[in-house]
N, C-alpha and C. Protein backbone atom coordinates (compact mmCIF):
# COMPACT_ATOMS: atom_id res chain seq x y z
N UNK A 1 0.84 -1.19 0.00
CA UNK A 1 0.00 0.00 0.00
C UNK A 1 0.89 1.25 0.00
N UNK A 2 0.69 2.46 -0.88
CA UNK A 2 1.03 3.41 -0.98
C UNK A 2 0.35 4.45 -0.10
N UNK A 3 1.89 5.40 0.53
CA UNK A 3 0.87 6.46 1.43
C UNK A 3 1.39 7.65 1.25
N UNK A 4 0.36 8.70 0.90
CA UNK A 4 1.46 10.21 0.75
C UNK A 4 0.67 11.12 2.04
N UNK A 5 1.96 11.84 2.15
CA UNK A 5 1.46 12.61 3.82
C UNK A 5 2.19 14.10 2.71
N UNK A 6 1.07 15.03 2.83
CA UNK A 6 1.91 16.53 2.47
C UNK A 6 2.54 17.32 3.80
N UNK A 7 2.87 18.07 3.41
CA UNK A 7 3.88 19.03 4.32
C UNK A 7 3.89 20.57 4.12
N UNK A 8 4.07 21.22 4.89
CA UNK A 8 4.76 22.89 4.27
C UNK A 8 3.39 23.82 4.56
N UNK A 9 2.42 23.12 4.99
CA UNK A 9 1.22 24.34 4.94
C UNK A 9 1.22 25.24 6.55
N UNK A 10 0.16 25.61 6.39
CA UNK A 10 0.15 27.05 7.29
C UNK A 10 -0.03 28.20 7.24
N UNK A 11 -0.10 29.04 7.93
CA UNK A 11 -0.52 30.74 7.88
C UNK A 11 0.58 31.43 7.49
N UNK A 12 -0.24 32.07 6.20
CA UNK A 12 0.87 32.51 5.43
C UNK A 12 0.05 34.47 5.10
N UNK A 13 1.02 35.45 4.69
CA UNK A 13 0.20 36.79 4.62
C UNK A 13 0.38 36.30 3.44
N UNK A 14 -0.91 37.12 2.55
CA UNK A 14 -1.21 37.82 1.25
C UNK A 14 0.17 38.33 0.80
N UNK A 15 0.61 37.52 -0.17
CA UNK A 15 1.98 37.90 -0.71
C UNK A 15 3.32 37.24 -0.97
N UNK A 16 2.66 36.34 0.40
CA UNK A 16 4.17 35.48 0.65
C UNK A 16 4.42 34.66 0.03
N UNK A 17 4.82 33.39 0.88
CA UNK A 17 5.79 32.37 0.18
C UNK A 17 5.31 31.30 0.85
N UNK A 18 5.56 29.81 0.62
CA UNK A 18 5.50 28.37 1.00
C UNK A 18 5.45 27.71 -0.41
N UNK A 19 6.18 26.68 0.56
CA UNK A 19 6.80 25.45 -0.08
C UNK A 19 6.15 23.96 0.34
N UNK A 20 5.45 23.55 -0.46
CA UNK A 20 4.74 21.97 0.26
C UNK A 20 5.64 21.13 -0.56
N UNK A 21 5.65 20.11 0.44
CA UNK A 21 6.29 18.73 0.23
C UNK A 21 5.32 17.69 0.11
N UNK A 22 5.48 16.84 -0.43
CA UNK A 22 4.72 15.06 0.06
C UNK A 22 5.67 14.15 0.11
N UNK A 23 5.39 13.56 0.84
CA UNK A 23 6.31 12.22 1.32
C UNK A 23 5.66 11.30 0.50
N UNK A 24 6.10 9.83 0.20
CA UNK A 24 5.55 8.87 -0.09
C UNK A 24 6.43 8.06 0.31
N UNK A 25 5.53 6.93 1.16
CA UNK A 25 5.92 5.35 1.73
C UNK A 25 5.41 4.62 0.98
N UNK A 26 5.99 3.34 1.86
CA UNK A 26 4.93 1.86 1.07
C UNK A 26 5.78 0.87 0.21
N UNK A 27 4.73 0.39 -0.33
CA UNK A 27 5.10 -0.15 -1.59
C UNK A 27 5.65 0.14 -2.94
N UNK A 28 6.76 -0.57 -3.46
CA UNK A 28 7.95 -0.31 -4.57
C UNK A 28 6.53 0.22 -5.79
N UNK A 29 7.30 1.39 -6.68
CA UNK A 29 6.40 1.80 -7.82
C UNK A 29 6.90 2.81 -8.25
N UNK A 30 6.48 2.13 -9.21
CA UNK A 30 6.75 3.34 -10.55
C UNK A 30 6.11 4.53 -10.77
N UNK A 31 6.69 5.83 -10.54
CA UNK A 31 6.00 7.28 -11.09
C UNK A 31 5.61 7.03 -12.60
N UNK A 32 4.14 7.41 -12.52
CA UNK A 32 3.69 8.03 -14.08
C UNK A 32 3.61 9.56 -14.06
N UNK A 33 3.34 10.30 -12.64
CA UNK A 33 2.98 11.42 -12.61
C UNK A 33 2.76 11.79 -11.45
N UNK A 34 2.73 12.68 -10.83
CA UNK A 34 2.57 13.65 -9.67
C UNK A 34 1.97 14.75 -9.84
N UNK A 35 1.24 15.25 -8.87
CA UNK A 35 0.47 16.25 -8.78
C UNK A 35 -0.54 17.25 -7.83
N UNK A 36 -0.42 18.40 -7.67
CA UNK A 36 -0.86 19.17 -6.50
C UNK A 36 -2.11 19.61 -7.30
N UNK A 37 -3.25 19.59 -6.28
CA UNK A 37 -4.42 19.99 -6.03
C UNK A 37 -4.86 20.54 -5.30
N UNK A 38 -5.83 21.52 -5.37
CA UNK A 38 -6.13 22.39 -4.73
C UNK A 38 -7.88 22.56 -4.32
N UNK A 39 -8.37 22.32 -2.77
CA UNK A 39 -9.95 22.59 -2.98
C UNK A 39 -10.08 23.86 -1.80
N UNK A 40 -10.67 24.80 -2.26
CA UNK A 40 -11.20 25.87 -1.35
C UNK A 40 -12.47 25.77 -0.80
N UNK A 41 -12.83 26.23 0.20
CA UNK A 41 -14.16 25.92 0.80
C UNK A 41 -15.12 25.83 -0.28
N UNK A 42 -16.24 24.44 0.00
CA UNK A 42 -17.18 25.63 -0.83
C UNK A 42 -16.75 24.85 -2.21
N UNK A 43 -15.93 24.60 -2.65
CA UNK A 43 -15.35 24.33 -4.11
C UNK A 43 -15.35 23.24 -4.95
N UNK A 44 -14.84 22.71 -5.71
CA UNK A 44 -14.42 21.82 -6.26
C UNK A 44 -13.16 21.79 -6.06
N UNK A 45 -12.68 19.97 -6.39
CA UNK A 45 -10.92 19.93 -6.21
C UNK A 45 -10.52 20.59 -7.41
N UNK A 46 -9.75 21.43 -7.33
CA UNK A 46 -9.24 21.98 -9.11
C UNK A 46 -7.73 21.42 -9.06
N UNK A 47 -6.70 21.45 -10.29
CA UNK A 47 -5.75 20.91 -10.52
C UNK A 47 -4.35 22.12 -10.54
N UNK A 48 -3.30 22.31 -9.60
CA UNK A 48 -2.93 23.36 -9.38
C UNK A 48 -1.62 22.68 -10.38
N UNK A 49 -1.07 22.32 -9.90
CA UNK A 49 0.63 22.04 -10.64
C UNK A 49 0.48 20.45 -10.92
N UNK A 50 1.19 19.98 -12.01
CA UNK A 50 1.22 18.69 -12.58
C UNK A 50 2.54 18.20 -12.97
N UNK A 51 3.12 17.19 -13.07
CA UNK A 51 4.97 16.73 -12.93
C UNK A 51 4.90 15.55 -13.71
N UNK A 52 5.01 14.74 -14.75
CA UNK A 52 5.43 13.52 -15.01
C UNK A 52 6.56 12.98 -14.69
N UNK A 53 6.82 11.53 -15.36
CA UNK A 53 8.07 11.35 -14.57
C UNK A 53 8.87 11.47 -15.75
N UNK A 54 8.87 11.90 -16.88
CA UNK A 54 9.73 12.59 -17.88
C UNK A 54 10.30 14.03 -17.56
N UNK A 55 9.21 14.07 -16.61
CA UNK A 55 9.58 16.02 -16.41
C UNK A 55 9.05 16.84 -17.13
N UNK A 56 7.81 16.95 -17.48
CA UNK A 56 7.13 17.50 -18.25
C UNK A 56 5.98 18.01 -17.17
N UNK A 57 5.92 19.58 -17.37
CA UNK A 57 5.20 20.22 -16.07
C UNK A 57 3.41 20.63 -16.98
N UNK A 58 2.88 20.91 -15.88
CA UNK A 58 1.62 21.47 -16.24
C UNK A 58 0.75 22.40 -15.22
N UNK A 59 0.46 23.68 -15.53
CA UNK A 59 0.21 24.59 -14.36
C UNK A 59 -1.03 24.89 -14.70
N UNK A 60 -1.95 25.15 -14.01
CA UNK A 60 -3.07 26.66 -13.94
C UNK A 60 -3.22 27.51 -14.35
N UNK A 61 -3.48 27.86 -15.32
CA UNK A 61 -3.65 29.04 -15.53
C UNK A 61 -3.02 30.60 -14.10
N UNK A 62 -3.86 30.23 -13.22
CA UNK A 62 -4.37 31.32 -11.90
C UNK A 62 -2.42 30.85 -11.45
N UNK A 63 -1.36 30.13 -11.95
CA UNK A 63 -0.35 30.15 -10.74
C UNK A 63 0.91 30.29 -12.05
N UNK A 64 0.51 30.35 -13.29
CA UNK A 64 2.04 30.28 -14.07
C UNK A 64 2.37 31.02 -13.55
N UNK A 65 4.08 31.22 -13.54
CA UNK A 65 4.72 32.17 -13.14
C UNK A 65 4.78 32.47 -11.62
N UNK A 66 4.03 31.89 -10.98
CA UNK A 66 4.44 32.22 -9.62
C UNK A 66 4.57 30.60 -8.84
N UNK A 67 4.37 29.43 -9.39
CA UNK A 67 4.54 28.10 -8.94
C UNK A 67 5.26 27.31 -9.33
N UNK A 68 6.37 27.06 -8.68
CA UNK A 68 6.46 25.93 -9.39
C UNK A 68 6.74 24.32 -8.80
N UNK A 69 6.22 23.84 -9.71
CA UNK A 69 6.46 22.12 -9.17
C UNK A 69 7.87 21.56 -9.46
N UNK A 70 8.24 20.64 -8.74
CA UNK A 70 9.37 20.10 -9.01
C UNK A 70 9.41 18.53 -8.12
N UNK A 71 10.21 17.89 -8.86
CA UNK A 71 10.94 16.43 -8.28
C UNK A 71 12.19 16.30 -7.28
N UNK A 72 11.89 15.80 -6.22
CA UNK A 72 13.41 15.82 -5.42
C UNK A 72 13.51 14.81 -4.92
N UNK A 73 13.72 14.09 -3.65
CA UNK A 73 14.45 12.70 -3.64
C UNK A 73 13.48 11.86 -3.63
N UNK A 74 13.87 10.38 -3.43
CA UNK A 74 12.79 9.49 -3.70
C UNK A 74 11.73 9.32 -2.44
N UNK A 75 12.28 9.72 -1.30
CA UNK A 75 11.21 9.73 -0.18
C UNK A 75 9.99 10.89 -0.22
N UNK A 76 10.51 11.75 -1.09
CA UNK A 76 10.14 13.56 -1.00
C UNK A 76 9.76 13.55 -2.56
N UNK A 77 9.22 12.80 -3.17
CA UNK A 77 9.18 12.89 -4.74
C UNK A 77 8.51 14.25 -5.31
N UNK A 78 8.38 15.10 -4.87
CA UNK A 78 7.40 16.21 -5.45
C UNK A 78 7.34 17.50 -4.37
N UNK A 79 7.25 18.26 -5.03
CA UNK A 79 6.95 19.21 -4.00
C UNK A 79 6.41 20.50 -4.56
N UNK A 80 6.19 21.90 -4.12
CA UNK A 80 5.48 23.08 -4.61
C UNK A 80 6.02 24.03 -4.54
N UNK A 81 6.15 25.14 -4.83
CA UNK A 81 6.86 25.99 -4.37
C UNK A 81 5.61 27.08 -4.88
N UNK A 82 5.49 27.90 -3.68
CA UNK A 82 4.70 28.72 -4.26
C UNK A 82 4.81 30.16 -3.58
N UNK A 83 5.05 31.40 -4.56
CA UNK A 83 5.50 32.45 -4.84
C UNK A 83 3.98 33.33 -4.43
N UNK A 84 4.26 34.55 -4.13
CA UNK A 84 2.98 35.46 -4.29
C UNK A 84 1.94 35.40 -4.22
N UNK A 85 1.43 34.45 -3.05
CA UNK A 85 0.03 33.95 -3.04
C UNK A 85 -1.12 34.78 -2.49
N UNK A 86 -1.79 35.22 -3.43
CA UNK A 86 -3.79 35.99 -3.32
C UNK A 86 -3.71 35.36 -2.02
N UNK A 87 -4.88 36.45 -1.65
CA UNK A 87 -5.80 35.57 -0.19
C UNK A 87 -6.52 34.47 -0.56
N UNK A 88 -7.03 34.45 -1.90
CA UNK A 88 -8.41 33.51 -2.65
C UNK A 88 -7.56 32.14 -2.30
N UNK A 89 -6.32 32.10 -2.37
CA UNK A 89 -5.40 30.46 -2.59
C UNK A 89 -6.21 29.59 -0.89
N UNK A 90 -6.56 30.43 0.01
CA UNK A 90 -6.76 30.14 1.44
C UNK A 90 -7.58 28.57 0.70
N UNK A 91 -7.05 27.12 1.03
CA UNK A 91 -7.23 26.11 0.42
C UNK A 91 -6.98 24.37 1.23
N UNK A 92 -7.10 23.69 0.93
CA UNK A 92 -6.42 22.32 1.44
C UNK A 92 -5.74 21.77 0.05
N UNK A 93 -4.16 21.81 0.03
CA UNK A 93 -4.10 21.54 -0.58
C UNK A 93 -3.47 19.91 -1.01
N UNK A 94 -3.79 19.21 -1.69
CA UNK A 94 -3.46 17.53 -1.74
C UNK A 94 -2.45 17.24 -3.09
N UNK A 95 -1.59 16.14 -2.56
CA UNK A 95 -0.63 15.67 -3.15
C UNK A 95 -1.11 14.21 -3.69
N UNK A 96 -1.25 14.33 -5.21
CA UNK A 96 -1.74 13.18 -6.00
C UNK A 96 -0.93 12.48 -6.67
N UNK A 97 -0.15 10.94 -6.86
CA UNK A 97 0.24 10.36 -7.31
C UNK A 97 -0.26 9.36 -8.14
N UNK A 98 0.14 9.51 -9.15
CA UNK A 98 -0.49 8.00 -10.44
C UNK A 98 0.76 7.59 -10.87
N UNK A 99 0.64 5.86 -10.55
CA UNK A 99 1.85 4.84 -10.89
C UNK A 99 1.21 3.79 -11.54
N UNK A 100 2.53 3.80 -12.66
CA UNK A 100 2.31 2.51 -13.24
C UNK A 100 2.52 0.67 -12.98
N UNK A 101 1.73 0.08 -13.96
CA UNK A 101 2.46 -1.35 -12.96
C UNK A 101 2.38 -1.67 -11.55
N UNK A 102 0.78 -1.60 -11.41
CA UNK A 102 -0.15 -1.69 -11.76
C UNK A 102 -0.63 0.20 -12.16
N UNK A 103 -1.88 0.15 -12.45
CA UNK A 103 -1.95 1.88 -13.02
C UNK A 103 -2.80 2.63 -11.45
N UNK A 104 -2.35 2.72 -10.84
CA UNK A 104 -2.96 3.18 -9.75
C UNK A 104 -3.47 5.00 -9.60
N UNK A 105 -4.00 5.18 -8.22
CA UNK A 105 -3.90 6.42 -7.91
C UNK A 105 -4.02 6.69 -6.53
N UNK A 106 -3.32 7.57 -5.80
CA UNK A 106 -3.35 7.77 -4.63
C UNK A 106 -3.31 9.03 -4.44
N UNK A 107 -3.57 9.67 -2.91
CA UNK A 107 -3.78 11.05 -2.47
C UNK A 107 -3.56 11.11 -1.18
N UNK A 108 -3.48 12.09 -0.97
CA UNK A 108 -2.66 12.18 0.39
C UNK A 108 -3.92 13.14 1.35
N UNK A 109 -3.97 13.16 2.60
CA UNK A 109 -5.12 13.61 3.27
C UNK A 109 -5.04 15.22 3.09
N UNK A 110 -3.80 15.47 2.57
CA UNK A 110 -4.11 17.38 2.62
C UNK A 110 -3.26 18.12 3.29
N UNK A 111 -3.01 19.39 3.47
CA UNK A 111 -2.45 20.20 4.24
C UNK A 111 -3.46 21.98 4.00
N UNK A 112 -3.42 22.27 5.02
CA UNK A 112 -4.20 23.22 5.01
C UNK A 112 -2.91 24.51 4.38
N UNK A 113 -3.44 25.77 4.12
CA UNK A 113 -2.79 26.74 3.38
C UNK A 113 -4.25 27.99 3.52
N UNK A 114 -3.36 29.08 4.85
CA UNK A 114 -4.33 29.82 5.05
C UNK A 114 -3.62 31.20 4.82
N UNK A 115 -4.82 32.29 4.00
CA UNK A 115 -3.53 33.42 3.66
C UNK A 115 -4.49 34.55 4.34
N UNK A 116 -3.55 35.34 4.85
CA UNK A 116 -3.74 36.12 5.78
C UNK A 116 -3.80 37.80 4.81
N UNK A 117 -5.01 38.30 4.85
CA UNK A 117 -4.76 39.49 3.73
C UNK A 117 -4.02 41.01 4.66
């Protein structure tokens, strides 16, 4: 069984900065893709930053230029970086993994991300 736990959230002002992490344990597997999501109260989950395991990125519209996703070690496979954040971002945001062999999908319970205007 695969498990991802995110990291990095918290009270942040209108403007700032944070960086989320996800961990992933478990069972041996292959990356097809990684990916941060985002649901605000009230909302739907929308799709914030996207990573394959070629390295081929995919953003939001609402975060080019101020996000970015990236790959780092194999315990820490993914992470966020996020630049200049609106009050509107105030969110839970979740760390999504899809592996191949078998074709799975997993998610991680969330981290909160509260912005302070």
């Amino acid at each position: 069984q695969v498990q991802l736990v995110e990291s990095g959230g918290g009270l942040v002002q209108a403007g700032g900065s944070l960086r989320l992490s996800c961990a992933v344990s478990g069972s041996s597997f292959k990356i097809r893709a990684m990916a941060w999501y985002r649901q605000a109260p009230g909302k739907q989950r929308d799709l914030v930053a996207a990573i394959t395991d070629g390295g081929s990125t995919n953003y939001a519209d609402s975060v080019k230029g101020r996000f970015t996703i990236s790959r780092d070690n194999a315990k820490n496979p993914v992470s966020l970086q996020m630049s200049d954040l609106p009050p509107e971002h105030t969110a839970v945001y979740y760390c999504y993994l899809a592996t191949r062999f078998p074709s799975r999908d997993y998610w991680g319970p969330g981290t909160q991300v509260t912005l302070s205007s």
